[in-house]
N, C-alpha and C. Protein backbone atom coordinates (compact mmCIF):
# COMPACT_ATOMS: atom_id res chain seq x y z
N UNK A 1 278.93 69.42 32.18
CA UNK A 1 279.28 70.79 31.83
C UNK A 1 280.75 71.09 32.12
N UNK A 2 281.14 70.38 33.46
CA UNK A 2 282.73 70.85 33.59
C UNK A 2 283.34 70.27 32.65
N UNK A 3 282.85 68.82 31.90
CA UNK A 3 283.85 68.09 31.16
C UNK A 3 283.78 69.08 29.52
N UNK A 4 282.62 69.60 29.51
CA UNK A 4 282.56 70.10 28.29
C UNK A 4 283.83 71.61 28.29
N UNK A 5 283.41 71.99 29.49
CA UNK A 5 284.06 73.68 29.87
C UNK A 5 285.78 73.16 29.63
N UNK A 6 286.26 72.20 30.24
CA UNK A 6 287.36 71.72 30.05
C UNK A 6 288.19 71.64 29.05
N UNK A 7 287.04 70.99 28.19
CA UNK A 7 287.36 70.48 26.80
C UNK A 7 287.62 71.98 25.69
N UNK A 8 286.70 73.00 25.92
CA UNK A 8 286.60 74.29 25.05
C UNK A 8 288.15 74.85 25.50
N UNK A 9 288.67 75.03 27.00
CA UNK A 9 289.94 75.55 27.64
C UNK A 9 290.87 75.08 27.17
N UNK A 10 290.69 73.43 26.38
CA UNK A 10 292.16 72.89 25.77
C UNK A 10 292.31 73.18 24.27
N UNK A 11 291.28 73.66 24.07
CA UNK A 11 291.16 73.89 22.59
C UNK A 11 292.09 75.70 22.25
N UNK A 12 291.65 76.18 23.61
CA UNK A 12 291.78 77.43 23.94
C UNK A 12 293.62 77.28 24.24
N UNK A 13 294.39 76.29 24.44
CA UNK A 13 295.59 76.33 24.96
C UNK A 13 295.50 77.04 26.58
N UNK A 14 294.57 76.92 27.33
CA UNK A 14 294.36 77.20 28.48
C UNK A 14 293.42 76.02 29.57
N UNK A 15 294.57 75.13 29.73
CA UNK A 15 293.86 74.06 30.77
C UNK A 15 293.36 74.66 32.03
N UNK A 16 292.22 74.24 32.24
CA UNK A 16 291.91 75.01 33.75
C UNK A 16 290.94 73.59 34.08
N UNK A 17 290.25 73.75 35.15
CA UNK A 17 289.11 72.50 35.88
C UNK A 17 290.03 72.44 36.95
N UNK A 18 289.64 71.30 37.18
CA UNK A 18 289.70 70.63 38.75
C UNK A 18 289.94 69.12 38.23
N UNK A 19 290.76 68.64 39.34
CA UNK A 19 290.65 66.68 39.25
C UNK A 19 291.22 66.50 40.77
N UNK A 20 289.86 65.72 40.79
CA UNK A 20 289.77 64.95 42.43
C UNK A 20 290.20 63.63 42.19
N UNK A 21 291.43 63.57 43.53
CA UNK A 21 292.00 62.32 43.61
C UNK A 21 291.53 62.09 44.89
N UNK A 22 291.33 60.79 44.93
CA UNK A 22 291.41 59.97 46.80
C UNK A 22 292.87 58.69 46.94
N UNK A 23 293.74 58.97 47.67
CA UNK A 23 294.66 58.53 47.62
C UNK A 23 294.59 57.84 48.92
N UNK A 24 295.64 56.85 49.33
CA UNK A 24 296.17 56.02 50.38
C UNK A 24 297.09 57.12 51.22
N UNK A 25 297.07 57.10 52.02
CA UNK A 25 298.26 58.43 53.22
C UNK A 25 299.45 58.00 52.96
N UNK A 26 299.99 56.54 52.66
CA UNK A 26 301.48 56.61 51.75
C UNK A 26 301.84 57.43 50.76
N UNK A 27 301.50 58.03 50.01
CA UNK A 27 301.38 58.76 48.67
C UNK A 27 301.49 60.00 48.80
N UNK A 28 300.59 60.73 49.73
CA UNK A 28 300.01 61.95 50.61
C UNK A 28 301.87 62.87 50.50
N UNK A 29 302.85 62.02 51.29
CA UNK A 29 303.98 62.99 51.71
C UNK A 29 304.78 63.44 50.23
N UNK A 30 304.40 62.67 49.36
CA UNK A 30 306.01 62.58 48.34
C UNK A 30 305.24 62.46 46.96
N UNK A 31 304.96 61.45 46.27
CA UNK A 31 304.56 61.06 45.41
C UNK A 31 303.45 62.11 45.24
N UNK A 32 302.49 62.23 45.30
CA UNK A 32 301.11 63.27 45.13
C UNK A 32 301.90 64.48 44.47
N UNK A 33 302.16 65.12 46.17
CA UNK A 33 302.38 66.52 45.97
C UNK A 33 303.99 66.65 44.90
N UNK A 34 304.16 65.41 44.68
CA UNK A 34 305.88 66.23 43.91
C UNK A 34 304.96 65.91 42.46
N UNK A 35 304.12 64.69 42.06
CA UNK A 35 303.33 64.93 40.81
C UNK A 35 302.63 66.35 40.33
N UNK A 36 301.98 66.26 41.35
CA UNK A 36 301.17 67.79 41.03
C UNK A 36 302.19 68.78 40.89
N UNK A 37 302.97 69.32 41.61
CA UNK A 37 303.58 70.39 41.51
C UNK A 37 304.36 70.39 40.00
N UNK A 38 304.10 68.96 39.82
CA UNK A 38 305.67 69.02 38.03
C UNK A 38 304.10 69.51 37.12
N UNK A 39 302.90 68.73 37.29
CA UNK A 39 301.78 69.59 36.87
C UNK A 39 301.68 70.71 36.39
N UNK A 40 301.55 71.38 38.00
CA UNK A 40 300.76 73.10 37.72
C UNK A 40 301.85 73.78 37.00
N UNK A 41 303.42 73.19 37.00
CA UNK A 41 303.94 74.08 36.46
C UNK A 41 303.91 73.77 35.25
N UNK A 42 303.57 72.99 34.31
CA UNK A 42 302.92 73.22 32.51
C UNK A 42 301.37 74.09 33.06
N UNK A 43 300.77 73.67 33.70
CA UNK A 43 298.98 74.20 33.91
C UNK A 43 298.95 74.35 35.12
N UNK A 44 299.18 76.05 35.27
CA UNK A 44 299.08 76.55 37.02
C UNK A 44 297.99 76.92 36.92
N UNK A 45 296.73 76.68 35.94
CA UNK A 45 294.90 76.88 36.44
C UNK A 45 294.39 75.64 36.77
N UNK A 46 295.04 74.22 36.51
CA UNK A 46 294.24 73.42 37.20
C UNK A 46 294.69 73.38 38.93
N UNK A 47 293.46 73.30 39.35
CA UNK A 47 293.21 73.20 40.80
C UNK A 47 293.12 71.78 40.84
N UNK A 48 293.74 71.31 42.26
CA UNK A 48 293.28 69.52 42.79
C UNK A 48 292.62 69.50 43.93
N UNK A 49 291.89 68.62 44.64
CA UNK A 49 291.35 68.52 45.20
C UNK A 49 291.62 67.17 46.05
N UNK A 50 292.41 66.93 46.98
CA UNK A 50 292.92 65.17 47.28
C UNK A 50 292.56 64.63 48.38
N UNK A 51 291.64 63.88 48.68
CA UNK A 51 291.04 63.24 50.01
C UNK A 51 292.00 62.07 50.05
N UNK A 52 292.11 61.28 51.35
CA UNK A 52 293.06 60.31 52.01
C UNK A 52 291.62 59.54 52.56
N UNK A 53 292.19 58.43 52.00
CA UNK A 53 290.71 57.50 52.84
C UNK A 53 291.69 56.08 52.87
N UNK A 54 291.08 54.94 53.85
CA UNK A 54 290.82 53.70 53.51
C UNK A 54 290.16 52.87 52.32
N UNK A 55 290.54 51.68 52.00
CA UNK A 55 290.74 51.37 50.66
C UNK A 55 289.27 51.75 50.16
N UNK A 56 288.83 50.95 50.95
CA UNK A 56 286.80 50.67 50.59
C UNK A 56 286.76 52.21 50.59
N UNK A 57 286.85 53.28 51.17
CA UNK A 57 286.32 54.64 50.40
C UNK A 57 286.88 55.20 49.39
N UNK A 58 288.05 54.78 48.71
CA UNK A 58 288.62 55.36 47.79
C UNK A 58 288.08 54.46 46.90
N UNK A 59 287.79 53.20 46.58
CA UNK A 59 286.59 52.76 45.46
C UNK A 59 285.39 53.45 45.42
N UNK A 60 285.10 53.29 46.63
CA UNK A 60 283.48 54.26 46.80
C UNK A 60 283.39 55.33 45.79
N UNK A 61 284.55 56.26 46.32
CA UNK A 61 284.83 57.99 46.27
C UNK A 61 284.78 57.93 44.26
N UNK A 62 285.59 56.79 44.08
CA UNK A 62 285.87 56.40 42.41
C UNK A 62 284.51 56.41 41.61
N UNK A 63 283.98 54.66 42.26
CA UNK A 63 282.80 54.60 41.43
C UNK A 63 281.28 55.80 41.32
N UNK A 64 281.49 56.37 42.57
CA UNK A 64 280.35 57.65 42.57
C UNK A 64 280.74 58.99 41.96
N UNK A 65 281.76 59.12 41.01
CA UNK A 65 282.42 59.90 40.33
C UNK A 65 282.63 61.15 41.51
N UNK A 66 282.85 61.00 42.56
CA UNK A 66 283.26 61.43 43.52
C UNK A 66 284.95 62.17 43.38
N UNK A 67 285.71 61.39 42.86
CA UNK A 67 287.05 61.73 42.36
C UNK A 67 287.49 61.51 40.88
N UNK A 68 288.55 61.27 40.20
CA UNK A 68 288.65 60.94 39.07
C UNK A 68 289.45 60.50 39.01
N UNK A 69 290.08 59.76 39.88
CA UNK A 69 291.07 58.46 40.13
C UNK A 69 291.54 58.53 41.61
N UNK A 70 291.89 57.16 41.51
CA UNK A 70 292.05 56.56 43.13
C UNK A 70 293.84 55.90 43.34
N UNK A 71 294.36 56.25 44.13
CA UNK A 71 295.75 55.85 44.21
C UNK A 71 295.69 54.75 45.48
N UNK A 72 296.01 53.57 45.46
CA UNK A 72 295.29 52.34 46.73
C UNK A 72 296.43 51.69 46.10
N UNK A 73 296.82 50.81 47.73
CA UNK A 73 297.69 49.23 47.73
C UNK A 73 296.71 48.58 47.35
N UNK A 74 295.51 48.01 47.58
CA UNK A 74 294.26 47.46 47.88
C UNK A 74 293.90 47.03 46.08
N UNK A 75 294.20 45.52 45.26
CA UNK A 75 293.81 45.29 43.97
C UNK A 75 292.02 45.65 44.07
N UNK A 76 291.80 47.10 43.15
CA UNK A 76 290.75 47.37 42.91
C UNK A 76 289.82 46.15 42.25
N UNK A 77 288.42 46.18 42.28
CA UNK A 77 287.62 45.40 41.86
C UNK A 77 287.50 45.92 40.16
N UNK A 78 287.88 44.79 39.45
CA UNK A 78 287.96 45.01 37.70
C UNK A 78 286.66 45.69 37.31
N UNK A 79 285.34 44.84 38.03
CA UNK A 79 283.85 45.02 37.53
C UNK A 79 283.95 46.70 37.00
N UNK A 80 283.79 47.24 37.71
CA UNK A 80 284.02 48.71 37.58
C UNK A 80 284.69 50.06 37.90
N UNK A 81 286.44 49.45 38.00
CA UNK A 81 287.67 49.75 38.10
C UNK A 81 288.52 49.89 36.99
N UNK A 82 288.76 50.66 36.25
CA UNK A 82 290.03 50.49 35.12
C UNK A 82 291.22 50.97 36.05
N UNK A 83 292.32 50.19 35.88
CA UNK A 83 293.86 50.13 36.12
C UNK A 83 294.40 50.50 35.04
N UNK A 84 295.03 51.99 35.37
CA UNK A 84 295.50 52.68 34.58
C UNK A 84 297.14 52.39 34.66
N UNK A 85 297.55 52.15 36.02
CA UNK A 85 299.22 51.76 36.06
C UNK A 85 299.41 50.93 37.77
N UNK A 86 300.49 50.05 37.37
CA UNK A 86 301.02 49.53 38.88
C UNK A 86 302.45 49.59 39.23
N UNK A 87 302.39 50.06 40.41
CA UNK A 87 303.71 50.24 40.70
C UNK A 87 304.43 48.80 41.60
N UNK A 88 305.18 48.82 41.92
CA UNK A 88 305.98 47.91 42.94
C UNK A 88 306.32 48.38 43.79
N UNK A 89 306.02 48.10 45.01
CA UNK A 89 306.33 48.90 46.35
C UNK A 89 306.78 47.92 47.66
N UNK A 90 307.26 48.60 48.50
CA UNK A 90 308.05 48.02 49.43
C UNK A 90 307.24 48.17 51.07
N UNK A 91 307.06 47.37 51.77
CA UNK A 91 306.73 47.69 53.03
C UNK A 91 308.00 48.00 53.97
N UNK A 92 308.42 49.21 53.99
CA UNK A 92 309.60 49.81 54.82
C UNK A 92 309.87 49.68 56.10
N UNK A 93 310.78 49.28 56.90
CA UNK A 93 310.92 50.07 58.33
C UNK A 93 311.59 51.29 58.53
N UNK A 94 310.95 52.67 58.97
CA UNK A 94 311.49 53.86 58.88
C UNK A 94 311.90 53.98 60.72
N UNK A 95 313.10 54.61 60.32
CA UNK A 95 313.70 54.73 61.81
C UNK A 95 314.79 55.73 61.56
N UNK A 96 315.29 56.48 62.63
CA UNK A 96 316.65 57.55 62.66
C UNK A 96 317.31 56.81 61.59
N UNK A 97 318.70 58.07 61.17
CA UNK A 97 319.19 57.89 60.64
C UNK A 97 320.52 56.49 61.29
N UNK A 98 320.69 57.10 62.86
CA UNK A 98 321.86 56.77 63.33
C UNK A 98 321.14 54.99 64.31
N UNK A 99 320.32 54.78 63.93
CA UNK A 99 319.63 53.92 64.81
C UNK A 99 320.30 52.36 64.59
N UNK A 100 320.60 52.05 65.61
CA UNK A 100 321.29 50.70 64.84
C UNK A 100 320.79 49.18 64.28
N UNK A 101 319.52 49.72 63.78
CA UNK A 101 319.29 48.76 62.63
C UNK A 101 319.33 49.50 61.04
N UNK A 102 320.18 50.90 61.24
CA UNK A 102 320.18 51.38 59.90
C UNK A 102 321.38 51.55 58.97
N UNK A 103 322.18 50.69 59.49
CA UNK A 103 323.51 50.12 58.66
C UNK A 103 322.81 48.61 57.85
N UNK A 104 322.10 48.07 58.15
CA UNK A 104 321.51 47.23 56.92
C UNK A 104 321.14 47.46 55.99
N UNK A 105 321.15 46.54 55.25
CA UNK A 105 320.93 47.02 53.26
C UNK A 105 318.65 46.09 53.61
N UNK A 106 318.46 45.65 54.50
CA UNK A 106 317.21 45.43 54.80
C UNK A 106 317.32 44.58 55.83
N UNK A 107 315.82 43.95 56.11
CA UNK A 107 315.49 43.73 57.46
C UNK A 107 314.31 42.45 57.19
N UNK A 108 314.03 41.51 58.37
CA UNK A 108 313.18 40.90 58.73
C UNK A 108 312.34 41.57 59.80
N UNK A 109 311.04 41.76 59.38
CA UNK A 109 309.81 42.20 60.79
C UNK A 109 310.24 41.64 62.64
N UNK A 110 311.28 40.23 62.27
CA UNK A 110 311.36 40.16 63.61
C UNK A 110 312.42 40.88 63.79
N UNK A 111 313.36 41.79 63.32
CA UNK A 111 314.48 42.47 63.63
C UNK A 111 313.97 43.48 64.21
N UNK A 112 312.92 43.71 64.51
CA UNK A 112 312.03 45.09 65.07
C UNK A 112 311.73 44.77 66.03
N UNK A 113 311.63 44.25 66.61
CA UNK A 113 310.65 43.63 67.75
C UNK A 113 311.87 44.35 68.98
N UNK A 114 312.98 44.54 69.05
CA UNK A 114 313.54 45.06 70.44
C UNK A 114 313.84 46.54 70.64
N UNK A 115 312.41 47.17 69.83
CA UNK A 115 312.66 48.63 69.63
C UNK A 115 311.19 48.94 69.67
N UNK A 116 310.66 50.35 70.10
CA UNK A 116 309.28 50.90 70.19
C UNK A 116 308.66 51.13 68.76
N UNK A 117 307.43 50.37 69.11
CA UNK A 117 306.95 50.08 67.30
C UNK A 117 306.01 50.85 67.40
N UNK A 118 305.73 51.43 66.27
CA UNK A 118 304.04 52.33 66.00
C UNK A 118 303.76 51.56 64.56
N UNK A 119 302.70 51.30 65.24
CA UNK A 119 301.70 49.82 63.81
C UNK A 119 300.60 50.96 63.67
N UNK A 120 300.49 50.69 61.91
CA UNK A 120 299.18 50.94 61.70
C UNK A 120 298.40 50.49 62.67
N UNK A 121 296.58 50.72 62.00
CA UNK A 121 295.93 50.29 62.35
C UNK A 121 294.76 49.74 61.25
N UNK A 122 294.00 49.15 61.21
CA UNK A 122 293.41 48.16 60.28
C UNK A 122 292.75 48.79 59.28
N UNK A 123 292.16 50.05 59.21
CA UNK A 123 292.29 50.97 58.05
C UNK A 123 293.28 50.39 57.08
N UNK A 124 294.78 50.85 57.10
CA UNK A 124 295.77 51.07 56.62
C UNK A 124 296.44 49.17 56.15
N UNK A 125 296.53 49.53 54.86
CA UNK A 125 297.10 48.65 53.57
C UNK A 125 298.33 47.84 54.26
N UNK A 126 299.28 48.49 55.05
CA UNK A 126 300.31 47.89 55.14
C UNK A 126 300.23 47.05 56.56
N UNK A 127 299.12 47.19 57.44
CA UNK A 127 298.31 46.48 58.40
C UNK A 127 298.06 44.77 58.32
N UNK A 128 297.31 44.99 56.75
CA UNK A 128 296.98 44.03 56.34
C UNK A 128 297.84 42.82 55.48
N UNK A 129 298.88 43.52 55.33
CA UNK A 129 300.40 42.47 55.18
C UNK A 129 301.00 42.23 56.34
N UNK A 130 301.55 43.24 57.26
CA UNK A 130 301.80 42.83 58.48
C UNK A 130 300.91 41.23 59.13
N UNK A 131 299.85 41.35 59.04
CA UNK A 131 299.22 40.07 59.81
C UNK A 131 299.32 38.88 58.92
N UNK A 132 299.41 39.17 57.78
CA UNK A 132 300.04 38.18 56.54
C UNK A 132 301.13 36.96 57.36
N UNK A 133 302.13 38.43 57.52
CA UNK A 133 303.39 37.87 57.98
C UNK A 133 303.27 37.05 59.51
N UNK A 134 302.96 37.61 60.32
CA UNK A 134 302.57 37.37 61.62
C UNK A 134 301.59 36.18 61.86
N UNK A 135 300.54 35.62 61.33
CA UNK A 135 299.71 34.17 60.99
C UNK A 135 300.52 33.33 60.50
N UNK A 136 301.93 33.22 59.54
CA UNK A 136 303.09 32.38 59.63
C UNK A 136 304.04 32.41 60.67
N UNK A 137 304.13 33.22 61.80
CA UNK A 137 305.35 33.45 62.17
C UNK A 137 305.01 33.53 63.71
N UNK A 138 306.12 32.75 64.42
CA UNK A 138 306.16 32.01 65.56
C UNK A 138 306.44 33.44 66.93
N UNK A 139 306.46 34.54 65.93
CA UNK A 139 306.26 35.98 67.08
C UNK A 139 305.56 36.62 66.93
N UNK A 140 304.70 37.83 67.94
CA UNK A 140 303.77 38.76 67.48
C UNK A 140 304.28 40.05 67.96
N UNK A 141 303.37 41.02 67.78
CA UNK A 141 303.97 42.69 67.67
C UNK A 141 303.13 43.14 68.91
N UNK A 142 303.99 43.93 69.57
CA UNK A 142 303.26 44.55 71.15
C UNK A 142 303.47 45.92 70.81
N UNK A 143 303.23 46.63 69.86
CA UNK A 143 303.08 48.20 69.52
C UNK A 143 302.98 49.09 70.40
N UNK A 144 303.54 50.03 70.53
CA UNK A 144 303.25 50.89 71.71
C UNK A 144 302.48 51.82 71.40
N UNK A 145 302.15 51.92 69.96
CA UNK A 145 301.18 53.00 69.84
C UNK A 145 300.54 52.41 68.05
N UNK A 146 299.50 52.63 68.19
CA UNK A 146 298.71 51.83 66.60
C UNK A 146 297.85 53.69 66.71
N UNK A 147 297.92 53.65 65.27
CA UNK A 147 297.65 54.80 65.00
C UNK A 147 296.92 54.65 62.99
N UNK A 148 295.82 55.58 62.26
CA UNK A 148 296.20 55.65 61.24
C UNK A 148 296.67 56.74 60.61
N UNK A 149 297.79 57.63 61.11
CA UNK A 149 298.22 58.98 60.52
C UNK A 149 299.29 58.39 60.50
N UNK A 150 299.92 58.17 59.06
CA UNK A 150 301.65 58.04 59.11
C UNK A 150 302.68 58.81 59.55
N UNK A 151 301.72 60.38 59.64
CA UNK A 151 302.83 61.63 60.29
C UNK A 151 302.90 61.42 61.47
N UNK A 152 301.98 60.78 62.46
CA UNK A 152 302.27 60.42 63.94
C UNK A 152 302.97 59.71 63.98
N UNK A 153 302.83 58.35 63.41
CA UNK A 153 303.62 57.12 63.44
C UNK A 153 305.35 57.68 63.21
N UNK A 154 305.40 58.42 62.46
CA UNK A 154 306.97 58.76 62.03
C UNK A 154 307.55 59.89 63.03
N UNK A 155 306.62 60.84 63.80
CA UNK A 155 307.09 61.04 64.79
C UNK A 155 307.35 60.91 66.05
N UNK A 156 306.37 59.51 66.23
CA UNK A 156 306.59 58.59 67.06
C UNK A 156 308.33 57.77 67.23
N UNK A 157 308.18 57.16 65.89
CA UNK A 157 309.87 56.54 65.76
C UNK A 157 310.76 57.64 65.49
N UNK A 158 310.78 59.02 65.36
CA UNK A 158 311.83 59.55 65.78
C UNK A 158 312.26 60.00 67.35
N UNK A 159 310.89 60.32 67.86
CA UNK A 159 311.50 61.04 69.01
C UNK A 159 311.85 59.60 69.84
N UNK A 160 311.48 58.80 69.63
CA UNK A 160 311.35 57.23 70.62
C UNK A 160 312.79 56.27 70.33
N UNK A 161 313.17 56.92 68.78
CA UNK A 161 314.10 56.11 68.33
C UNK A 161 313.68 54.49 68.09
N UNK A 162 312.13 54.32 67.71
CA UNK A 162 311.76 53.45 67.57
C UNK A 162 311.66 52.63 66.18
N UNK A 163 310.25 52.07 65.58
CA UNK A 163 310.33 51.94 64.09
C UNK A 163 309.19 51.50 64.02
N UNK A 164 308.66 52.57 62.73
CA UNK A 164 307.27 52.59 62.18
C UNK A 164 307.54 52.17 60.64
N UNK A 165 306.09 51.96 59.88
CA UNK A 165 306.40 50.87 58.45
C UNK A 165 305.44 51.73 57.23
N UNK A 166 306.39 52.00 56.36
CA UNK A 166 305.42 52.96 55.37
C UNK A 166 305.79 51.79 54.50
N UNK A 167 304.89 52.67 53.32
CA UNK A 167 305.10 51.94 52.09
C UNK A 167 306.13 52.69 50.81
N UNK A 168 307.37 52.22 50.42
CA UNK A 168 308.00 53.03 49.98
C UNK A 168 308.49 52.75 48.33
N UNK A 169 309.37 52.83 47.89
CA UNK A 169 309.86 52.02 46.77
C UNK A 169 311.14 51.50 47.66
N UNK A 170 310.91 50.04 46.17
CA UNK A 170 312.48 48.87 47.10
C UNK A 170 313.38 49.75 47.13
N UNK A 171 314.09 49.50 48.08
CA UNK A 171 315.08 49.72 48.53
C UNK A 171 315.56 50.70 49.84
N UNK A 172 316.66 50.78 49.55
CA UNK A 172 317.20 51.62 51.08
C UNK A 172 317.35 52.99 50.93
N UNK A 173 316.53 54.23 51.05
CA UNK A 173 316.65 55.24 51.19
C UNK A 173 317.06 55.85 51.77
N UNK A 174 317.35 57.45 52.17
CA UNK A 174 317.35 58.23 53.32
C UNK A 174 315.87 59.24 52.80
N UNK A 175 315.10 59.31 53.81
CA UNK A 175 313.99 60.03 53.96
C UNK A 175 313.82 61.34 54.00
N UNK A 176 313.93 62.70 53.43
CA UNK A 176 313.99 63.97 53.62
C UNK A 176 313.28 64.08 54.96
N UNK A 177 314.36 65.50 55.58
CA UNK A 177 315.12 66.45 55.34
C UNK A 177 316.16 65.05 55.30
N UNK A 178 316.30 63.88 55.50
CA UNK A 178 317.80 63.32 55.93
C UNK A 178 317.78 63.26 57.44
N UNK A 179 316.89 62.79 57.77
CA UNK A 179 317.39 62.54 59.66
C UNK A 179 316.78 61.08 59.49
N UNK A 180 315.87 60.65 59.13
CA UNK A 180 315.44 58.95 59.07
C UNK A 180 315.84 58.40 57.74
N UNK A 181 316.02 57.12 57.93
CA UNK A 181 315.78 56.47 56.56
C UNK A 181 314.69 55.33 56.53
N UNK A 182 314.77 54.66 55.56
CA UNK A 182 313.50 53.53 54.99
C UNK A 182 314.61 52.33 54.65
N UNK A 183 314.36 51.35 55.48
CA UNK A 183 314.73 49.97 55.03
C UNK A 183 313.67 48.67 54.46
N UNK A 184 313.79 48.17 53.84
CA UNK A 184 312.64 47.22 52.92
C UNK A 184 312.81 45.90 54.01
N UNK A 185 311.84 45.58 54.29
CA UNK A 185 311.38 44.43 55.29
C UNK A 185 311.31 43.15 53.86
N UNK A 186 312.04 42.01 54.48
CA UNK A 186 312.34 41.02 52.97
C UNK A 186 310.93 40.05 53.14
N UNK A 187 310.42 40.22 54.18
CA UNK A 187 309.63 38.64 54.44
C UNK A 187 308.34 39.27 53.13
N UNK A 188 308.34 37.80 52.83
CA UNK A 188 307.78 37.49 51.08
C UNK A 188 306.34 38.58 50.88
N UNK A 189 305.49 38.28 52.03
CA UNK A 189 304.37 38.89 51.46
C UNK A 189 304.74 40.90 51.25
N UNK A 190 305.55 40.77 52.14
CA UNK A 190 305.87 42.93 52.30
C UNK A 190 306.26 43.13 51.12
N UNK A 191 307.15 42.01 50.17
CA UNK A 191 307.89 43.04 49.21
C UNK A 191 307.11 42.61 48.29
N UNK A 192 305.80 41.92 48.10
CA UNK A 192 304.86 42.17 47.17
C UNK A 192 303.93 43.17 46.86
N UNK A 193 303.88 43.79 47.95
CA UNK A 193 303.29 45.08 47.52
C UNK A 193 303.55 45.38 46.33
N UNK A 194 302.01 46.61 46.01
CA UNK A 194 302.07 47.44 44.80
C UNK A 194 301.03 48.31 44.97
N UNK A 195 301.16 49.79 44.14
CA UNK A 195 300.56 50.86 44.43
C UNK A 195 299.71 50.06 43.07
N UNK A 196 298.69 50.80 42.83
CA UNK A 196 297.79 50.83 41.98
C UNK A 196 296.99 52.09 41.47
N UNK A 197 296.92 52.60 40.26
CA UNK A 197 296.69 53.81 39.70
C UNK A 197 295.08 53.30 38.78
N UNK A 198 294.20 53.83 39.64
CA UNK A 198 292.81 53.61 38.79
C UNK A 198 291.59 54.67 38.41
N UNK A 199 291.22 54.35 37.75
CA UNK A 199 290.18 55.37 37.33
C UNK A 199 288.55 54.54 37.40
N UNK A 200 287.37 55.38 37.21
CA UNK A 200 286.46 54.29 37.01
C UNK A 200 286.05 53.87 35.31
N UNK A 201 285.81 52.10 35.39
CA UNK A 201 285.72 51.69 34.14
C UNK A 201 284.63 52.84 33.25
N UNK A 202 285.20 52.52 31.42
CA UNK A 202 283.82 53.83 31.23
C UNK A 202 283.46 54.60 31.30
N UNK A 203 284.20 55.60 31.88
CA UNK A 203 284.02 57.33 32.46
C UNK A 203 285.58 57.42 31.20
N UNK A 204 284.53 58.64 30.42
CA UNK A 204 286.12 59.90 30.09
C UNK A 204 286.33 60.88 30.56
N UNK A 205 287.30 60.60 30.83
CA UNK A 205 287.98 61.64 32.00
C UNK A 205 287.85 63.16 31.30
N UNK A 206 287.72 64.14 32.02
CA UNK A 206 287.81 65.87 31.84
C UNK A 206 289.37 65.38 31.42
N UNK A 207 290.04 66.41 30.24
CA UNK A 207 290.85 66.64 29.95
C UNK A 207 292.20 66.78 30.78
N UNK A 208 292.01 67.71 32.17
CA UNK A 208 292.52 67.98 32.56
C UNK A 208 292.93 66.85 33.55
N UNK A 209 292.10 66.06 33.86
CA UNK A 209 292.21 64.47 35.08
C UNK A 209 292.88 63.43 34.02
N UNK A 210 292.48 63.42 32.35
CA UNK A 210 293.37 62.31 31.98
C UNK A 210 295.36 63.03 31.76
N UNK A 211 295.02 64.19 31.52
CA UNK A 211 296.30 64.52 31.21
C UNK A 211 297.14 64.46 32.76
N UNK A 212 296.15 64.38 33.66
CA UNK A 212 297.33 63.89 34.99
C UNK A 212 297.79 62.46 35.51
N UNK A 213 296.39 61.98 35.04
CA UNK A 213 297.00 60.34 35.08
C UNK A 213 297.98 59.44 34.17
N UNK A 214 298.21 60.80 32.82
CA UNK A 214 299.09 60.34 32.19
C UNK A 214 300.63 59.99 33.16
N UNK A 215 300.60 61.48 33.29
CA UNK A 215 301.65 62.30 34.44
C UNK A 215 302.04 60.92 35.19
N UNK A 216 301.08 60.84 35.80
CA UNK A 216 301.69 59.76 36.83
C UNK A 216 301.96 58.38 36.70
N UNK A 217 301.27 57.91 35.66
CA UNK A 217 301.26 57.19 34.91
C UNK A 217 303.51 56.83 34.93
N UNK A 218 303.98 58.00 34.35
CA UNK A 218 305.44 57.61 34.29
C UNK A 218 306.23 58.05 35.34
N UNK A 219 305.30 58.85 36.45
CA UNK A 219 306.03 58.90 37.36
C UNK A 219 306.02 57.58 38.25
N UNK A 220 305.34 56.34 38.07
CA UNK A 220 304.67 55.35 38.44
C UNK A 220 306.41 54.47 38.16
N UNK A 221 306.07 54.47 36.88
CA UNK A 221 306.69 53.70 35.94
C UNK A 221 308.27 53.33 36.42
């Protein structure tokens, strides 16, 4: 019925519904909310609805038509996953602006090690590259704080002057407001990352959920 109600509103030149996303907490600060907002302003009646989970519940949340697309590092399962877009993404070290590993154009994971680290925790996508790296490599990580909220973790490495690891696009940023930035960690498996934009196989989307995955689709791109 909503997909039908949807469908009569576009006919009407009046998009309205709802589209539930379940996203990764990388996405959550920047990417999401700056998509949506370029959104509501063509269609300020659609409402969103955005849960943050670990990978395995954002398939879940997908295949039980629970949401109407899933934003995950994590290569969805094809069986009953359509991949709508992939991005290329970076496993970052975020730290002050003035911190002195932030005159580099990037970094090796062991360049961190003589500063207060906040590590995910095994929930979290970029966890599971970290140990990638670390099962090759002749050092390990003594975290002072493992956490899965990236907003802790980042205010952890500011007030500590330490360094916590998002997932960002390549390269060297400065992080709004401008007090931290993001440096790209080079060791092989981090800069393979990639976001992934999916829907479930076989489902047509309400009008209003495909016309956003278009959206992001090139904000992806």
């Amino acid at each position: 019925l909503k997909a039908v109600e949807s469908q009569v509103e576009q006919l009407r030149g009046l998009v309205r519904g709802q589209v539930g996303v379940a996203a990764v907490e990388s996405v959550a600060g920047e990417l999401l909310p700056t998509v949506i907002t370029q959104f509501q302003v063509e269609h300020p009646n659609v409402r969103f609805n955005v849960r943050i989970g670990a990978p395995e519940e954002l398939v879940s949340a997908l295949t039980e038509d629970r949401v109407d697309l899933i934003l995950t590092h994590h290569p969805p399962p094809r069986k009953h996953v359509a991949i709508a877009a992939i991005a290329h993404q970076a496993l970052c070290a975020l730290m002050v602006a003035d911190h002195p590993l932030a005159k580099r154009s990037e970094l090796h994971l062991r360049d961190c090690l003589a500063y207060p680290l906040a590590l995910g925790d095994t929930t979290l996508a970029g966890r599971a590259l970290i140990e990638q790296v670390l099962a090759q490599a002749s050092f390990d990580l003594d975290p002072r704080l493992v956490s899965d909220s990236v907003e802790t973790m980042t205010a952890f490495a500011r007030m500590n002057r330490g360094v916590c690891f998002q997932f960002r696009s390549p390269g060297k940023v400065i992080i709004p407001p401008g007090d931290m930035i993001a440096l790209p960690l080079i060791d092989p498996p981090l800069l393979q990352a990639r976001l992934f934009l999916a829907t479930r196989r076989g489902r047509v989307l309400p009008i209003a959920a495909a016309s956003f995955v278009e959206l992001l689709k090139m904000a992806m791109a």
